[in-house]
C-alpha atoms as a PDB file:
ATOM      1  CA  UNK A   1      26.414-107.134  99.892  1.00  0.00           C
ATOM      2  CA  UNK A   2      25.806-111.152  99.213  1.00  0.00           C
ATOM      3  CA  UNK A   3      26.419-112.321  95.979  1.00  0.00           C
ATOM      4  CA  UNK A   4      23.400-113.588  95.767  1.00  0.00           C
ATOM      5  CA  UNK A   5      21.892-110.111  96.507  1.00  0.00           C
ATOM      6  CA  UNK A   6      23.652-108.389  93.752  1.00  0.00           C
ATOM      7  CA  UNK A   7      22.169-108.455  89.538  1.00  0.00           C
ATOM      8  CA  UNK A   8      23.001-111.557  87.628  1.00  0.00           C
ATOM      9  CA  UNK A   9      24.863-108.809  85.560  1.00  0.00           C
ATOM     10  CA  UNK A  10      27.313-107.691  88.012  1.00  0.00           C
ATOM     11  CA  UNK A  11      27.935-111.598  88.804  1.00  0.00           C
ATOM     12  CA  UNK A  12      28.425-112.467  85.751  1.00  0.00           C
ATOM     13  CA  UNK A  13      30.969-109.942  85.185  1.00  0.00           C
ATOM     14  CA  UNK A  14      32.648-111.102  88.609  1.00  0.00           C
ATOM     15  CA  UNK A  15      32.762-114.694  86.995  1.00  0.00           C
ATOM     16  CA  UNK A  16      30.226-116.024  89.383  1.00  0.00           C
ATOM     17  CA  UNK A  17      27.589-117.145  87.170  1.00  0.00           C
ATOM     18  CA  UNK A  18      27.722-119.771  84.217  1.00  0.00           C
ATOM     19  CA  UNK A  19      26.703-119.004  81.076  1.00  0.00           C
ATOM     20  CA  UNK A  20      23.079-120.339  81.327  1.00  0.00           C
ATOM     21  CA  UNK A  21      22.477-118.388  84.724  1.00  0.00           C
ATOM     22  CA  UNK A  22      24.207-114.948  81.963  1.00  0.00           C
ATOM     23  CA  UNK A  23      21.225-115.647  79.494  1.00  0.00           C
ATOM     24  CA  UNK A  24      18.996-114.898  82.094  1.00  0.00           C
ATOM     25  CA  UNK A  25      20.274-111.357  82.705  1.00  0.00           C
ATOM     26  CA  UNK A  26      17.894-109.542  80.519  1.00  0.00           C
ATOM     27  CA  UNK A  27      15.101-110.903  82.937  1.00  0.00           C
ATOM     28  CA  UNK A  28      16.467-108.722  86.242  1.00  0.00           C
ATOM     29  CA  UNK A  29      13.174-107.140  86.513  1.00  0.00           C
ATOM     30  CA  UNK A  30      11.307-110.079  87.097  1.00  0.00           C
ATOM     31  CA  UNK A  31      13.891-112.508  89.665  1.00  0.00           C
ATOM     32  CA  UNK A  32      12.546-113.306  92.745  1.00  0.00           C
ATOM     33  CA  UNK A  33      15.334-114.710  95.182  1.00  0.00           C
ATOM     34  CA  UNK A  34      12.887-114.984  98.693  1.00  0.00           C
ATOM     35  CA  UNK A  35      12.861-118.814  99.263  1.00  0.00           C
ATOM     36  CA  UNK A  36       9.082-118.826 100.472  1.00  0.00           C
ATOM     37  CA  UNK A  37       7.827-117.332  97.489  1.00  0.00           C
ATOM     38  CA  UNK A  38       9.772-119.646  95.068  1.00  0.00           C
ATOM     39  CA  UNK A  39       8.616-122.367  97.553  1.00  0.00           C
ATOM     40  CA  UNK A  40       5.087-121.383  96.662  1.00  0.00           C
ATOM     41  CA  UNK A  41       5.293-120.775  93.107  1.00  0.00           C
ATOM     42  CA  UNK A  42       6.846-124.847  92.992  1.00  0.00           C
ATOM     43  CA  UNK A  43       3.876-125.571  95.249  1.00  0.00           C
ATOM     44  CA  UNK A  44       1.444-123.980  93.009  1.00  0.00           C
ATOM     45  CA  UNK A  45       3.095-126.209  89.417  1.00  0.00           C
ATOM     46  CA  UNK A  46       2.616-128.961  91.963  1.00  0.00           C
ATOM     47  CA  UNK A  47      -1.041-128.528  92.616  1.00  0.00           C
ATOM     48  CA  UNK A  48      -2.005-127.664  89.192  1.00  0.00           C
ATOM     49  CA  UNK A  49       0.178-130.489  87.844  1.00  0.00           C
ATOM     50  CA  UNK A  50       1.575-128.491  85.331  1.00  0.00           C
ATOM     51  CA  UNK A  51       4.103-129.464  82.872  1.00  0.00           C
ATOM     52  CA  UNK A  52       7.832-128.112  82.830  1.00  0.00           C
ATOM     53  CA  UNK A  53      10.178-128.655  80.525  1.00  0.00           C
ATOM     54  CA  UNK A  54      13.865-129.617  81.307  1.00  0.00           C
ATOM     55  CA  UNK A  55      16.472-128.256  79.228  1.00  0.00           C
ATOM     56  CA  UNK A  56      19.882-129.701  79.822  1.00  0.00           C
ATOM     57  CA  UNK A  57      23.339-131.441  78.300  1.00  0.00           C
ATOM     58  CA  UNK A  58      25.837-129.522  75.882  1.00  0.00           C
ATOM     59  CA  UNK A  59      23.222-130.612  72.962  1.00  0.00           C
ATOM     60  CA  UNK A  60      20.252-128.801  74.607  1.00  0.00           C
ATOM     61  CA  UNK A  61      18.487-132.039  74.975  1.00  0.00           C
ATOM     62  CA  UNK A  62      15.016-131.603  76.313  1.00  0.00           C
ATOM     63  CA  UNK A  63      12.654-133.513  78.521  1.00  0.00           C
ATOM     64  CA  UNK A  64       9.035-133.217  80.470  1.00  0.00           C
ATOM     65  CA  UNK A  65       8.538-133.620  84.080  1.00  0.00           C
ATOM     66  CA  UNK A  66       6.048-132.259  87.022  1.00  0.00           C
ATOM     67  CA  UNK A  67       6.710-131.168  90.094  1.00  0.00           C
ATOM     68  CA  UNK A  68       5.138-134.037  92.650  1.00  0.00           C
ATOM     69  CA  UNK A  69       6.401-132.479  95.912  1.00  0.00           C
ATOM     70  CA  UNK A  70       7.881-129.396  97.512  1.00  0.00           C
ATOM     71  CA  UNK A  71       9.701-129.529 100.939  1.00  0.00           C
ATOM     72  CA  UNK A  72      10.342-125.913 102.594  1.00  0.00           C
ATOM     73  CA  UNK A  73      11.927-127.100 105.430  1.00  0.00           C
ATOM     74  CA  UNK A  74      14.738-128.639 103.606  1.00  0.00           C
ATOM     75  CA  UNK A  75      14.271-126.219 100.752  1.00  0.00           C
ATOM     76  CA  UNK A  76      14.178-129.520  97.875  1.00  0.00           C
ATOM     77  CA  UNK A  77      11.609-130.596  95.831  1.00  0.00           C
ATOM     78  CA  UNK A  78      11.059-133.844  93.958  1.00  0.00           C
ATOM     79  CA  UNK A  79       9.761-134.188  90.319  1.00  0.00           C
ATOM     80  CA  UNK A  80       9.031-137.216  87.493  1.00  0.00           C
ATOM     81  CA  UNK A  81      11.270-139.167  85.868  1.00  0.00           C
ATOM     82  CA  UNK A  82      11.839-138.810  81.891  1.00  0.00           C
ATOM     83  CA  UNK A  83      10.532-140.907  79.465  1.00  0.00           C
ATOM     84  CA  UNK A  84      13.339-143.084  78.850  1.00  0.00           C
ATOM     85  CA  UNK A  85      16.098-144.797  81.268  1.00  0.00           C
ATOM     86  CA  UNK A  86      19.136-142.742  78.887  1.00  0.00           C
ATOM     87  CA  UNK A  87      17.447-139.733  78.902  1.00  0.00           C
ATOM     88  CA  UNK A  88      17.495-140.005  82.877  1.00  0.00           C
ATOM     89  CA  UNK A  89      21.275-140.667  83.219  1.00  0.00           C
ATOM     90  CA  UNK A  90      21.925-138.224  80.886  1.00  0.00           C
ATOM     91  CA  UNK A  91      20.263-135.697  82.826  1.00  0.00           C
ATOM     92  CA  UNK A  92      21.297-137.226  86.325  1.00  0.00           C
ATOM     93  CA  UNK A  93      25.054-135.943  85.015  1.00  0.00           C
ATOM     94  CA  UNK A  94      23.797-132.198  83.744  1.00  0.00           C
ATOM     95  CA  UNK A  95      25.269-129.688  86.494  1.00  0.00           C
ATOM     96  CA  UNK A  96      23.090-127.540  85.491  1.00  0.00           C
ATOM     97  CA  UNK A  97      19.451-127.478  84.186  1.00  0.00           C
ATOM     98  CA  UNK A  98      17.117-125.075  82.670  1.00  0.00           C
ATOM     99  CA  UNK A  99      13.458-125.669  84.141  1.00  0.00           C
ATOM    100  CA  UNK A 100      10.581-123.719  82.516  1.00  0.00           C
ATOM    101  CA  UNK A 101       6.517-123.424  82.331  1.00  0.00           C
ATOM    102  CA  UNK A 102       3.533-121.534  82.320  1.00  0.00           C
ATOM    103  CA  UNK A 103       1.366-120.935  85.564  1.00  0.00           C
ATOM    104  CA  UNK A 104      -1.629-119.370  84.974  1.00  0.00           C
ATOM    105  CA  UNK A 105      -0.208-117.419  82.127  1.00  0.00           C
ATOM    106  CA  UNK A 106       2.831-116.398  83.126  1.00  0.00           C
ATOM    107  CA  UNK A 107       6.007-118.047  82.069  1.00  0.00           C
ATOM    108  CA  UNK A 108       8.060-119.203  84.422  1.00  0.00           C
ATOM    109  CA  UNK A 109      11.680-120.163  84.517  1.00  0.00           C
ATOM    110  CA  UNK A 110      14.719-121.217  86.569  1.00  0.00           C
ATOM    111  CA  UNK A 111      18.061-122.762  87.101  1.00  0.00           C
ATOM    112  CA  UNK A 112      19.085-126.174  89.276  1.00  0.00           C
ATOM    113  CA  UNK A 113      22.093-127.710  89.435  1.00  0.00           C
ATOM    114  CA  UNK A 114      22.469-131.838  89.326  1.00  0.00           C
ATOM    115  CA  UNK A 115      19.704-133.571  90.198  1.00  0.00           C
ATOM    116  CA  UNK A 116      19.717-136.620  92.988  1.00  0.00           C
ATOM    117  CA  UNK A 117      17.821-139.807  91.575  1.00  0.00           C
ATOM    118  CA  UNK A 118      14.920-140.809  94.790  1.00  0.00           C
ATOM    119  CA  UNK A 119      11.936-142.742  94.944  1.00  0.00           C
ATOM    120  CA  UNK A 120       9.117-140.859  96.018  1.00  0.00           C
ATOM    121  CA  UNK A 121       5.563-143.248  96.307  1.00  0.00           C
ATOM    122  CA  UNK A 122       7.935-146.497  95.774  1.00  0.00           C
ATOM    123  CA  UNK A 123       8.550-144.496  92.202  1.00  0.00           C
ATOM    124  CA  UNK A 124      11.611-143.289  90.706  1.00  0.00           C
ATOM    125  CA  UNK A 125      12.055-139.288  90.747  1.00  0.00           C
ATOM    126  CA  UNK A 126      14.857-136.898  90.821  1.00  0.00           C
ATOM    127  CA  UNK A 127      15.058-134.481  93.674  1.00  0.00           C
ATOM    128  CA  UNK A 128      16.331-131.106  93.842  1.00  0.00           C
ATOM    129  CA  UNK A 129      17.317-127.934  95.737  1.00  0.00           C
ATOM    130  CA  UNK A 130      15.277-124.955  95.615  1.00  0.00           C
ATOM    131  CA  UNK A 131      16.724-122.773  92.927  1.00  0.00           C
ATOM    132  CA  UNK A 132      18.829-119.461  94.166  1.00  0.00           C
ATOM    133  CA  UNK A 133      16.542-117.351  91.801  1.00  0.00           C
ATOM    134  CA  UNK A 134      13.003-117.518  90.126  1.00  0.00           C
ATOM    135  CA  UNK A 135      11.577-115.347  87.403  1.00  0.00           C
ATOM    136  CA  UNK A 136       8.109-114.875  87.009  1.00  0.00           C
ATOM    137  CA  UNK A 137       7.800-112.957  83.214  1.00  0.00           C
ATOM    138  CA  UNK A 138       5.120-111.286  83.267  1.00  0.00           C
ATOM    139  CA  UNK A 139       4.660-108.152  80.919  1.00  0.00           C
ATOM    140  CA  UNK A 140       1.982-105.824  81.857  1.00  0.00           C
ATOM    141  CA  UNK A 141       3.265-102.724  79.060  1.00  0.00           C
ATOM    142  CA  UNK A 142      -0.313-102.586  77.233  1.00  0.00           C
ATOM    143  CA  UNK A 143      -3.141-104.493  76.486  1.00  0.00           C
ATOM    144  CA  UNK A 144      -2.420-108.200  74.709  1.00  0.00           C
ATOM    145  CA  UNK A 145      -4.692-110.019  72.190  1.00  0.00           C
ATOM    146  CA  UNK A 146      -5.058-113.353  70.590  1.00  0.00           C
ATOM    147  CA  UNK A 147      -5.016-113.901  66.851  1.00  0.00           C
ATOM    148  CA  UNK A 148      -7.159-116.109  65.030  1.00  0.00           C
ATOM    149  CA  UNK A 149      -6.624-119.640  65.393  1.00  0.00           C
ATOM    150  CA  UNK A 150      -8.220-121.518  62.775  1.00  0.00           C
ATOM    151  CA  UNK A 151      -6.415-119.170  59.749  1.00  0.00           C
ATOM    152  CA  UNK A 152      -3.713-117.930  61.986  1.00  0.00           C
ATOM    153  CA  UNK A 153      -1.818-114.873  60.880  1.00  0.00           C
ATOM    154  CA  UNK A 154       1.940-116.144  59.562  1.00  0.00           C
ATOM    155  CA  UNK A 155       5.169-114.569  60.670  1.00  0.00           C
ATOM    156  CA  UNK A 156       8.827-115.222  58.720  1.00  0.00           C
ATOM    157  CA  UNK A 157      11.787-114.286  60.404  1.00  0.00           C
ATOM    158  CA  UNK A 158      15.619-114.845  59.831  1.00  0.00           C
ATOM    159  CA  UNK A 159      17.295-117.058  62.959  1.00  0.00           C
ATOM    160  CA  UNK A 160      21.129-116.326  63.646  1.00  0.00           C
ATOM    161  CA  UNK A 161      21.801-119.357  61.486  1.00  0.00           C
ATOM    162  CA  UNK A 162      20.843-116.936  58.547  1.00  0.00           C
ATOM    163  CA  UNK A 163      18.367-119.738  58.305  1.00  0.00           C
ATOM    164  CA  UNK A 164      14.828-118.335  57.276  1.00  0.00           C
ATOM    165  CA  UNK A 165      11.395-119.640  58.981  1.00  0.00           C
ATOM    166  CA  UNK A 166       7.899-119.202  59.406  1.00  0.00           C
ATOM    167  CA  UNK A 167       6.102-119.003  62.576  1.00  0.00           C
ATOM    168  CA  UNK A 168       2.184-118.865  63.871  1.00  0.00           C
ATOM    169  CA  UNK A 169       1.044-115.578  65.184  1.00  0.00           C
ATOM    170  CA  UNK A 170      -0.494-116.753  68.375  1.00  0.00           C
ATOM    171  CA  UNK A 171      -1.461-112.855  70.611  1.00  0.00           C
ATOM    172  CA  UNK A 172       0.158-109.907  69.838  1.00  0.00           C
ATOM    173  CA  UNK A 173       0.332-105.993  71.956  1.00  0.00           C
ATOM    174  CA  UNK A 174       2.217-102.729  70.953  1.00  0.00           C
ATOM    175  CA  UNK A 175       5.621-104.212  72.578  1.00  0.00           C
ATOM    176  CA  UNK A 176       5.691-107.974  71.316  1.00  0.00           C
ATOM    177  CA  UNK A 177       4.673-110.619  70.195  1.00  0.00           C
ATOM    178  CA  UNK A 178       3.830-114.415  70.754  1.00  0.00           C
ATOM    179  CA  UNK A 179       4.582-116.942  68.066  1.00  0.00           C
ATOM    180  CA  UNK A 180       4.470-120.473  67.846  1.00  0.00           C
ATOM    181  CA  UNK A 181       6.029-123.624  65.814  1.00  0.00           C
ATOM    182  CA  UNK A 182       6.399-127.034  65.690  1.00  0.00           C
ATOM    183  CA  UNK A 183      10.044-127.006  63.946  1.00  0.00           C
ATOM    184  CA  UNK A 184      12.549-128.917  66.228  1.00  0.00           C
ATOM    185  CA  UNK A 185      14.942-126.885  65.635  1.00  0.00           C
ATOM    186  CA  UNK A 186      13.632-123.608  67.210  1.00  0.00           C
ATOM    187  CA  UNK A 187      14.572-125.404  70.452  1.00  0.00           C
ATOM    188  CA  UNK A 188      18.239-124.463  70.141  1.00  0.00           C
ATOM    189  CA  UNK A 189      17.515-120.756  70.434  1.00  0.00           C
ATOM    190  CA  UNK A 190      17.748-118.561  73.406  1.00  0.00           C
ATOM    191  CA  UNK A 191      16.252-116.155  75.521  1.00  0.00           C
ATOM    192  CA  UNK A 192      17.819-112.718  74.358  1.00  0.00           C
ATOM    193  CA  UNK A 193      18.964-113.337  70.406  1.00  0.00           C
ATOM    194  CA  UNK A 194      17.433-111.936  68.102  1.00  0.00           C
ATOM    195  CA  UNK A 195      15.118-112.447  65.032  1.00  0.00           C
ATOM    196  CA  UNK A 196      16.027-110.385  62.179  1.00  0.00           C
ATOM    197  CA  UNK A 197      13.971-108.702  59.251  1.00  0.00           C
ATOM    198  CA  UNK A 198      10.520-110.811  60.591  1.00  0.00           C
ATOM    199  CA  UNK A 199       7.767-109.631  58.594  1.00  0.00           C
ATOM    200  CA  UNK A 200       4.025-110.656  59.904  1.00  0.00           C
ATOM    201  CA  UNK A 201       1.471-110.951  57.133  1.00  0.00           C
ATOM    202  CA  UNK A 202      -2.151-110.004  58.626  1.00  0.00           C
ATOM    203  CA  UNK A 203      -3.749-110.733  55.518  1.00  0.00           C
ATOM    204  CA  UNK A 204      -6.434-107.941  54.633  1.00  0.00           C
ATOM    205  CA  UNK A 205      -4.982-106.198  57.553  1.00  0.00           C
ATOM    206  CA  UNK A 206      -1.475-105.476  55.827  1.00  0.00           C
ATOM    207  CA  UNK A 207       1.789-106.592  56.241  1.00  0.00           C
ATOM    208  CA  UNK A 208       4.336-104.862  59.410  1.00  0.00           C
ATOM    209  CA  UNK A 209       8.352-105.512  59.845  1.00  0.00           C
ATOM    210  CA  UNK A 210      10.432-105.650  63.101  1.00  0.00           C
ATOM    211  CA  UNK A 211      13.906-107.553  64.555  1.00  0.00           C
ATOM    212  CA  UNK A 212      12.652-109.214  67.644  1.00  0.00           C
ATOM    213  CA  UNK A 213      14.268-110.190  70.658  1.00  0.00           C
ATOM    214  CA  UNK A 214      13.278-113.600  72.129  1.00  0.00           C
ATOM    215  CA  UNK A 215      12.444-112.829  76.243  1.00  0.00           C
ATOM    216  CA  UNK A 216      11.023-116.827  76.784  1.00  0.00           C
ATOM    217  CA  UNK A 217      10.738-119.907  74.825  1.00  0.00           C
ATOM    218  CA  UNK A 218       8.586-122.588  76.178  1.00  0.00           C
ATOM    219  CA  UNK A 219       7.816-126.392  74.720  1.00  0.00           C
ATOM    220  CA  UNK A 220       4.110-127.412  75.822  1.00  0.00           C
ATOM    221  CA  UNK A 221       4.852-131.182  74.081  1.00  0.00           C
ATOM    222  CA  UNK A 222       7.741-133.373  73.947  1.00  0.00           C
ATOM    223  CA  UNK A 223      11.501-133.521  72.857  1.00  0.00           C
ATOM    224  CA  UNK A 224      10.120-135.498  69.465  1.00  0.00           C
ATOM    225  CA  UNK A 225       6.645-133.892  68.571  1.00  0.00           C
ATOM    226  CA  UNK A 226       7.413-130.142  69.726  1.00  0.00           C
ATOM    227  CA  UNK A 227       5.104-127.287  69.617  1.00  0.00           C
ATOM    228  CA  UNK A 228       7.347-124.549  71.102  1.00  0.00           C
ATOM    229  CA  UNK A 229       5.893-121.209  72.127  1.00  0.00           C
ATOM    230  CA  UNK A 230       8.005-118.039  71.294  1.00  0.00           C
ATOM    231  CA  UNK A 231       7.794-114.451  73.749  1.00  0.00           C
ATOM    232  CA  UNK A 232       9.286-112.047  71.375  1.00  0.00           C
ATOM    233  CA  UNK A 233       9.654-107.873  72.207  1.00  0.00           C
ATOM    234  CA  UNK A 234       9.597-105.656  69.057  1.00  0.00           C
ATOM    235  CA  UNK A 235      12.666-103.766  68.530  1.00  0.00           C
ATOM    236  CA  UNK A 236      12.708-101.517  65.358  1.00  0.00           C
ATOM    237  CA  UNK A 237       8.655-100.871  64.969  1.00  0.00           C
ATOM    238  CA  UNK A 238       8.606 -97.876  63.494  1.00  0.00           C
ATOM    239  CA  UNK A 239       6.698 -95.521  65.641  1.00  0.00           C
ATOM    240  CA  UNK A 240       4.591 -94.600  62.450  1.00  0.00           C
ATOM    241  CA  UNK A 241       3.449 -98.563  62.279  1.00  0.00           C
ATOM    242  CA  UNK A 242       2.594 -98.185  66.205  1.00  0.00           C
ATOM    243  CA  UNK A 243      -1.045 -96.965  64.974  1.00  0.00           C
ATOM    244  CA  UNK A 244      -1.536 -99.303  62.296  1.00  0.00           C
ATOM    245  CA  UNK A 245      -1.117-101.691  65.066  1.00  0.00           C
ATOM    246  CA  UNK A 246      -3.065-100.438  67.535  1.00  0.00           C
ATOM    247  CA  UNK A 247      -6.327-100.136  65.015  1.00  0.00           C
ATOM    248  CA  UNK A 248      -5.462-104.117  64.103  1.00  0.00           C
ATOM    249  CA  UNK A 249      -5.318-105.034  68.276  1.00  0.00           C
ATOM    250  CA  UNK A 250      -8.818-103.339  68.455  1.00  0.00           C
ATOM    251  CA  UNK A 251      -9.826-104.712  65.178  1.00  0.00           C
ATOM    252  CA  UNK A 252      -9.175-107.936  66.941  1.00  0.00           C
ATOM    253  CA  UNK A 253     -10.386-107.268  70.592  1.00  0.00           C
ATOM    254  CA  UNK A 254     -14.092-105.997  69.094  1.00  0.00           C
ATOM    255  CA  UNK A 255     -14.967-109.203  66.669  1.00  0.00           C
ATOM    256  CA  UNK A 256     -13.450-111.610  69.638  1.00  0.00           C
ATOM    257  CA  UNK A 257     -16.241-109.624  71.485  1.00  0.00           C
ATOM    258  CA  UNK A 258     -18.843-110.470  68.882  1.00  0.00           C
ATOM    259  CA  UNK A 259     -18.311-114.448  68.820  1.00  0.00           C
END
């Protein structure tokens, strides 16, 4: 067997994989490694000019960028420039770089190593290889809702700081949660810690307590005026709570239907 056939557990435990590549290991179920569907799910970002967000640099700096073009043949794509001239050398000398965004829904997120500085239209852009592995995270479990907006429902949780925040409720289902927050911060978590003792206040609907465990963060703004979205899985919801919180999901699903 290749190594790039085998889990990004068993590599990592042979020492093939960096740390970064490790955090991903939680997300085995949802890797894709065939080069022509990674080629199309770059193709698709490209079409529907979405954002992604850059993570990269011992500090976990953070920058925006869109795919522009996607070469099969030669298994390379080329994306946008930062915002700023530092910020691009900076990342020009990351070896390795955490892309991520949503596509239609589903959150997206992979792994390239340092990027080669092109011009593409007579424009500076960086240009890189296809990644070795993709993951798609999408969670089909049960059925997911969206909170209100305008009065949102409030979650607090501890971070492994021992730090204590608050959080928007933004959909919710029996297995997890979605939060969101604008606190700068937030963008030095990871994919697989966990959120201790978070309590979510639904107002008339009561109050419920769970530890979560992040499975994607993803930063729809900038590095400097964040709004960072939070995929969370519940881990001690007491099974007695589970029906509590499947009356509030319907609660929710029926006056949605109303509007």
């Amino acid at each position: 067997m290749s190594k790039n056939n085998l889990t990004v557990e068993a590599r990592a435990e042979l020492g093939h994989v960096s740390p970064l590549t490790a955090s991903l290991a939680g997300l085995e179920e949802f890797r894709i490694s065939y080069p022509k569907t990674i080629a199309h799910v770059l193709r698709q970002f490209a079409r529907q000019m979405d954002f992604l967000n850059i993570a990269f640099g011992r500090h976990g700096e953070r920058t925006v960028t869109r795919i522009l073009a996607v070469d099969e043949s030669s298994g390379t794509f080329h994306y946008d420039y930062g915002a700023t001239e530092m910020e691009n050398l900076r990342l020009q000398d990351s070896e390795e770089n955490l892309l991520s965004g949503m596509q239609s829904g589903v959150h997206v997120q992979f792994i390239c190593g340092r990027p080669e500085p092109v011009l593409y239209e007579g424009l500076p852009a960086f240009k890189s290889q296809f990644p070795e592995s993709l993951y798609r995270i999408q969670r089909r479990e049960s059925f997911r809702v969206e909170t209100p907006i305008a009065n949102p429902y409030i979650c607090t949780a501890t971070l492994p700081d021992s730090r204590r925040v608050r959080f928007e409720i933004v959909d919710l289902s029996l297995t997890g949660i979605r939060l969101r927050s604008t606190d700068a911060s937030i963008g030095e978590l990871e994919i697989g810690m966990t959120l201790t003792g978070a309590a979510f206040d639904y107002r008339d609907l009561g109050v419920m307590e769970s530890e979560l465990k992040i499975t994607f963060i993803h930063n729809s703004q900038t590095f400097s005026n964040p709004i960072y979205h939070l995929g969370c899985r519940f881990l001690t919801l007491p099974k007695a709570k589970e029906a509590s919180l499947q009356r509030l999901i319907t609660f929710l699903e029926l006056s949605r239907n109303r509007r």
